[in-house]
PDB file of N, CA and C in Angstrom:
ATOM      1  N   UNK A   1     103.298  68.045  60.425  1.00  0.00           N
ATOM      2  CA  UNK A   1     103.392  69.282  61.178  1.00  0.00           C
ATOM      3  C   UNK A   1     104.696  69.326  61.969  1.00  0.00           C
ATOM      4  N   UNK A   2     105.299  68.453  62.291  1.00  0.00           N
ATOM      5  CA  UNK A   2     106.468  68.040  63.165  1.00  0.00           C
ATOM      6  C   UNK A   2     107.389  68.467  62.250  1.00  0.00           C
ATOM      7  N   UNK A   3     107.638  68.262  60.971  1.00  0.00           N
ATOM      8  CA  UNK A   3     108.617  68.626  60.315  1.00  0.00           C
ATOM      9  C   UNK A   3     108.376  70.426  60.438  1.00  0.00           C
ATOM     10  N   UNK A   4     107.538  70.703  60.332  1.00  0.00           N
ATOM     11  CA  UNK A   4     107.412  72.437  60.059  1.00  0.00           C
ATOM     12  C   UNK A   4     107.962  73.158  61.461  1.00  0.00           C
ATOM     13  N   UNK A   5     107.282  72.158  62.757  1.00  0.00           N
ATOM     14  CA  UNK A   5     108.079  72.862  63.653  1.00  0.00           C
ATOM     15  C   UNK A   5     109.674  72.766  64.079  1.00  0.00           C
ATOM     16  N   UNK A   6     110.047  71.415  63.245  1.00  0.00           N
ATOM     17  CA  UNK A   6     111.814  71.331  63.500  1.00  0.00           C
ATOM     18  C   UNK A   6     112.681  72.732  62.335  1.00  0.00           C
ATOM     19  N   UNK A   7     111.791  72.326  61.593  1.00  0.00           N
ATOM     20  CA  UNK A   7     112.827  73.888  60.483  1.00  0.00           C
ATOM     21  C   UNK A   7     112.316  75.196  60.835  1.00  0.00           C
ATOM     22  N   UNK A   8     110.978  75.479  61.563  1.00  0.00           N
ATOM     23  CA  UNK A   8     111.015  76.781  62.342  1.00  0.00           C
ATOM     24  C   UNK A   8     112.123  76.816  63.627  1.00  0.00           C
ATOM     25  N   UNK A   9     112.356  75.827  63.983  1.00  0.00           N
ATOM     26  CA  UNK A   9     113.053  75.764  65.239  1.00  0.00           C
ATOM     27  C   UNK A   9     114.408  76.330  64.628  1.00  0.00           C
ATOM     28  N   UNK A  10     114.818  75.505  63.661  1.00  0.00           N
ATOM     29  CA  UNK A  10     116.223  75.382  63.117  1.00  0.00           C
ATOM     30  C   UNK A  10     116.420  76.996  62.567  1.00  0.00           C
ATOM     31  N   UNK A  11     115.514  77.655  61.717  1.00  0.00           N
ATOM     32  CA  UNK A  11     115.808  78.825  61.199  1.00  0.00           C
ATOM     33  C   UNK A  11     115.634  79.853  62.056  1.00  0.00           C
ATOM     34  N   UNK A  12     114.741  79.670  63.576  1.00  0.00           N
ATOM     35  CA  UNK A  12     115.042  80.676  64.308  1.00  0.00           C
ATOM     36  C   UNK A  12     116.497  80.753  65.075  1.00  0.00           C
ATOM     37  N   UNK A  13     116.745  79.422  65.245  1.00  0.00           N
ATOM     38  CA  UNK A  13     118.493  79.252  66.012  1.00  0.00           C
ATOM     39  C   UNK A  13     119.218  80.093  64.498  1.00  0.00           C
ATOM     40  N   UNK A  14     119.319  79.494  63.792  1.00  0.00           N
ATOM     41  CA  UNK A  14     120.284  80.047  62.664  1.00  0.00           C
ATOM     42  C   UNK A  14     120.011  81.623  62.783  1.00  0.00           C
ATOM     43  N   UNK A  15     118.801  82.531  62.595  1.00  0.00           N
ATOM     44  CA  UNK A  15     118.762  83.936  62.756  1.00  0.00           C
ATOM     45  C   UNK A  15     119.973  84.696  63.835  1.00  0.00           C
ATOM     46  N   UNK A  16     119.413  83.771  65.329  1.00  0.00           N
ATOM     47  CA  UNK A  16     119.595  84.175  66.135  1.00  0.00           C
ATOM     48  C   UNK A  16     121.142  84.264  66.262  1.00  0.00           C
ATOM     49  N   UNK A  17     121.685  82.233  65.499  1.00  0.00           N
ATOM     50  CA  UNK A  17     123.402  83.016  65.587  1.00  0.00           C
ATOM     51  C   UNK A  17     124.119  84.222  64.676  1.00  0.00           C
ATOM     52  N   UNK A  18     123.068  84.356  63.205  1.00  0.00           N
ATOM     53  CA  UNK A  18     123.540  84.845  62.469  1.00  0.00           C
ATOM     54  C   UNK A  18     123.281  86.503  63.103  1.00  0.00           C
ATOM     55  N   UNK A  19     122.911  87.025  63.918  1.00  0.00           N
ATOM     56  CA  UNK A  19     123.048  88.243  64.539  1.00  0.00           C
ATOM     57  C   UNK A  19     123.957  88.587  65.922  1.00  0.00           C
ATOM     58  N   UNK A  20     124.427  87.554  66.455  1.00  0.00           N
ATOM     59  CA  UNK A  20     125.355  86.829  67.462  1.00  0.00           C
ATOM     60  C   UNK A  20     126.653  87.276  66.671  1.00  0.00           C
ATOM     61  N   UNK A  21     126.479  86.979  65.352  1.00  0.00           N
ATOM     62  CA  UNK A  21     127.932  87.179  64.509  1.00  0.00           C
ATOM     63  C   UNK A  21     128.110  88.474  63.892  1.00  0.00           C
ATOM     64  N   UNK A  22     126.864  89.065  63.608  1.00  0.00           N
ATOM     65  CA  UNK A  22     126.390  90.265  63.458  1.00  0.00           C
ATOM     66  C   UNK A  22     127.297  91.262  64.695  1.00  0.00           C
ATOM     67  N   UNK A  23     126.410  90.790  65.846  1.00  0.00           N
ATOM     68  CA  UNK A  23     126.931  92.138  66.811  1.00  0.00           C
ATOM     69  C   UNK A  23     128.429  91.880  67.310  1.00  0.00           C
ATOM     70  N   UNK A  24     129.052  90.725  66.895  1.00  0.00           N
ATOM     71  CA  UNK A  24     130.445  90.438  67.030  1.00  0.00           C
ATOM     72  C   UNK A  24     131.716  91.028  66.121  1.00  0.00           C
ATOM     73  N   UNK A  25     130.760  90.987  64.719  1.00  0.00           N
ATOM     74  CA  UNK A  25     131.662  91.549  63.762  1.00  0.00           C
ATOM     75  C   UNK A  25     132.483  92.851  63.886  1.00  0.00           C
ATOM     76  N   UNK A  26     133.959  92.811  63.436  1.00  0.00           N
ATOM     77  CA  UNK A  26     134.141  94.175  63.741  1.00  0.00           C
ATOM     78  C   UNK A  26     134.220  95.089  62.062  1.00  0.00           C
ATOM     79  N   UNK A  27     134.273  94.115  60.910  1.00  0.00           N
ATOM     80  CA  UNK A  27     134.172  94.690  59.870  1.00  0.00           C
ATOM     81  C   UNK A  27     132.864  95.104  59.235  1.00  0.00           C
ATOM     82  N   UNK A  28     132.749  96.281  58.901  1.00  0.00           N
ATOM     83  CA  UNK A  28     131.339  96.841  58.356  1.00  0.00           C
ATOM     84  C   UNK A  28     130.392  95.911  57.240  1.00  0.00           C
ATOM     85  N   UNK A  29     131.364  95.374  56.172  1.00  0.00           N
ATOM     86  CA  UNK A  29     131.167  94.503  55.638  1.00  0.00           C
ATOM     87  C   UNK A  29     130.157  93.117  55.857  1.00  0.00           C
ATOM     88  N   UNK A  30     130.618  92.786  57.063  1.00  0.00           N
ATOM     89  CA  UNK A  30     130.510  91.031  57.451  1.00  0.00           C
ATOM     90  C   UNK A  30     129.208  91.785  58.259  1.00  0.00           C
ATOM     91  N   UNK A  31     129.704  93.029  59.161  1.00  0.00           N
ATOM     92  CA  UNK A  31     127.924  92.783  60.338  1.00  0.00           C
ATOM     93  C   UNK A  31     127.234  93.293  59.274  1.00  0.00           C
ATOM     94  N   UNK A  32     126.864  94.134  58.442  1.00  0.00           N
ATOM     95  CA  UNK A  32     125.477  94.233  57.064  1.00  0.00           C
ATOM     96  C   UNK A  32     125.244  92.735  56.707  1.00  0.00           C
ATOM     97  N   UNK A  33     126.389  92.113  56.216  1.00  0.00           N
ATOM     98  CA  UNK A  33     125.913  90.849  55.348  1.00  0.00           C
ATOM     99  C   UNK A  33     125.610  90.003  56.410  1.00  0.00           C
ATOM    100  N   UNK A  34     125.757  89.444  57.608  1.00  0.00           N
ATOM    101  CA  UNK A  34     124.718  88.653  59.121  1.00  0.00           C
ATOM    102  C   UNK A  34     123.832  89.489  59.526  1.00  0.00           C
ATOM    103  N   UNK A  35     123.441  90.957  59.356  1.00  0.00           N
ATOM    104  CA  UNK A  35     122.407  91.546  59.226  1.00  0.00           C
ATOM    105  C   UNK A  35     121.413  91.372  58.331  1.00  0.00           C
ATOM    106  N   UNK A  36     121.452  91.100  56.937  1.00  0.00           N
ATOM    107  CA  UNK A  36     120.318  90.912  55.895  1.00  0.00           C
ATOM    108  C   UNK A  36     119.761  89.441  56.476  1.00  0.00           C
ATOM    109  N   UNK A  37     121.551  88.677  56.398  1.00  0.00           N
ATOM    110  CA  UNK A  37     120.864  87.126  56.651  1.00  0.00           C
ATOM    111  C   UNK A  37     120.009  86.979  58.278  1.00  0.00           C
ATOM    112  N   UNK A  38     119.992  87.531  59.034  1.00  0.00           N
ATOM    113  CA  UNK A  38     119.505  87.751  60.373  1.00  0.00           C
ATOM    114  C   UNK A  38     118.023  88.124  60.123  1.00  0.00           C
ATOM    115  N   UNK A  39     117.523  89.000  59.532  1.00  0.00           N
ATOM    116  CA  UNK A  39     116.990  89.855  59.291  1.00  0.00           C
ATOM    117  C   UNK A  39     116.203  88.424  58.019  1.00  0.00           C
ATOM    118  N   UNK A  40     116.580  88.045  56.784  1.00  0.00           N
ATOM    119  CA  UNK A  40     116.161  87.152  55.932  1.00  0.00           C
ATOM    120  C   UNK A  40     115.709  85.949  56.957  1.00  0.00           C
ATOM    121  N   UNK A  41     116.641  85.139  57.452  1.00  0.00           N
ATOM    122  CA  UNK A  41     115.723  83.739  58.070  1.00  0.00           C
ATOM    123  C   UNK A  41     114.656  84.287  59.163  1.00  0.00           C
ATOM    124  N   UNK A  42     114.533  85.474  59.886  1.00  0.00           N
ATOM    125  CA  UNK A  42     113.191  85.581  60.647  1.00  0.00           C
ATOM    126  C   UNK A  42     112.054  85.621  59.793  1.00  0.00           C
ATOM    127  N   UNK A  43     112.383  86.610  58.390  1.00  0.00           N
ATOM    128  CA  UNK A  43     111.410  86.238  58.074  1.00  0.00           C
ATOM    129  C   UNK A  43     110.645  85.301  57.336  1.00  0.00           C
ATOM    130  N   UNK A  44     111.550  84.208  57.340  1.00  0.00           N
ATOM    131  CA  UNK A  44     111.740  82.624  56.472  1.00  0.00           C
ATOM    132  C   UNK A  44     110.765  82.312  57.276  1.00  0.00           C
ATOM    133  N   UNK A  45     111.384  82.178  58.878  1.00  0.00           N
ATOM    134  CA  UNK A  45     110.744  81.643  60.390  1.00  0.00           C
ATOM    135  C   UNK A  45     108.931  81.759  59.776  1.00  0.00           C
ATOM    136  N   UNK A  46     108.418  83.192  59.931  1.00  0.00           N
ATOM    137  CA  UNK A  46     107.275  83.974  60.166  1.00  0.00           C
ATOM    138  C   UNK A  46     106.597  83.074  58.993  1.00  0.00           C
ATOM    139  N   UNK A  47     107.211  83.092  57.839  1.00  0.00           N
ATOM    140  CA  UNK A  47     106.585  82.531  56.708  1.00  0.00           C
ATOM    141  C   UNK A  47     106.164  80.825  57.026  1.00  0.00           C
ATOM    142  N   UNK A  48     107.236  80.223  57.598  1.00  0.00           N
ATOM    143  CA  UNK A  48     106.735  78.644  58.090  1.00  0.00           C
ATOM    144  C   UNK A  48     105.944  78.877  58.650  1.00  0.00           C
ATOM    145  N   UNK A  49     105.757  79.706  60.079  1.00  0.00           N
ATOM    146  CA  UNK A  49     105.067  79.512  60.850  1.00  0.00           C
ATOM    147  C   UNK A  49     103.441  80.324  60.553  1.00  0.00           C
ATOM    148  N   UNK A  50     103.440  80.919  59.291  1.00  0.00           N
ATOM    149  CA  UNK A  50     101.837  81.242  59.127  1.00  0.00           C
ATOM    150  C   UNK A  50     101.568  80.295  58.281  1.00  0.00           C
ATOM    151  N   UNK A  51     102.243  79.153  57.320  1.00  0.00           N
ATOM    152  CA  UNK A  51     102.251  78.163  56.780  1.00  0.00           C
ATOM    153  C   UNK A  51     101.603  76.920  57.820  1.00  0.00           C
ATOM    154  N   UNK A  52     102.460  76.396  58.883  1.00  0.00           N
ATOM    155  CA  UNK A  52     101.557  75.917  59.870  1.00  0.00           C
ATOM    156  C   UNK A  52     100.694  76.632  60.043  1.00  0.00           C
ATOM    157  N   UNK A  53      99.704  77.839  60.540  1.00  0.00           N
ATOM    158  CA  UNK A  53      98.656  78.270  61.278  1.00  0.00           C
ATOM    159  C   UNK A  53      97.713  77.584  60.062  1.00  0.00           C
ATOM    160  N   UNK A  54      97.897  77.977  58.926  1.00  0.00           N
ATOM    161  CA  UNK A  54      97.262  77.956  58.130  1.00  0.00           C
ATOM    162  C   UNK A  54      96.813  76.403  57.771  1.00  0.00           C
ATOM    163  N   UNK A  55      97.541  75.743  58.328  1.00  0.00           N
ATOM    164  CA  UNK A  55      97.667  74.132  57.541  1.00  0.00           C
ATOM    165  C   UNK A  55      96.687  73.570  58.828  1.00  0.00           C
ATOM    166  N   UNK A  56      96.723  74.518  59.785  1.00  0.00           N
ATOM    167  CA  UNK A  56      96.159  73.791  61.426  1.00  0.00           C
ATOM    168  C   UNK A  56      94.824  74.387  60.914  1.00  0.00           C
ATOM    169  N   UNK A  57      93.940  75.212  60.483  1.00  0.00           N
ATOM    170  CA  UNK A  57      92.852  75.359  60.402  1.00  0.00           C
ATOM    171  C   UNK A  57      92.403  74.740  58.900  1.00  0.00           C
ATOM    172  N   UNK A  58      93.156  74.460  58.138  1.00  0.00           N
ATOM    173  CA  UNK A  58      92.624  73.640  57.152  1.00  0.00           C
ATOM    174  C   UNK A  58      92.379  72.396  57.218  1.00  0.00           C
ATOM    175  N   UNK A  59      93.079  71.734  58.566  1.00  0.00           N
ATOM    176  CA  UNK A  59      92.813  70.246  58.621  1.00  0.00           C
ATOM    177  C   UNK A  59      91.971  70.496  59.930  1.00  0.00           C
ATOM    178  N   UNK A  60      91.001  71.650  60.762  1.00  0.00           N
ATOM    179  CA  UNK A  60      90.897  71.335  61.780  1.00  0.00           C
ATOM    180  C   UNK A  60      91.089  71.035  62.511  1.00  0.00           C
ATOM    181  N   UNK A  61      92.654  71.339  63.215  1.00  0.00           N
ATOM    182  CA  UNK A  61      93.840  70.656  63.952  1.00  0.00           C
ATOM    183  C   UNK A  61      93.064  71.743  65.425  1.00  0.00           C
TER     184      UNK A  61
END
């Protein structure tokens, strides 16, 4: 379970810079493309983390 919460950890930091670079960008180009990816690892995040919920009531955690 420790591993699931270090790569939720890791892919919510990564979202978070990849929209950091997003609202920095000044080319239209670059903020869409740190927008999808911003937008893609949250919902990577959501997916680990109903992966744990799910793994915590299957082992009775």
């Amino acid at each position: 379970m420790k591993d699931y919460q270090t790569h939720l950890e890791k892919l919510r930091a990564d979202a978070a810079e990849c929209a950091l670079i997003r609202d920095l960008a000044m080319d239209p180009e670059k903020r869409e493309l740190f927008d999808r990816l911003s937008v893609h690892l949250i919902s990577l995040a959501a997916q680990v983390e109903q992966a744990m919920l799910q793994r915590k009531v299957r082992d009775g955690s």
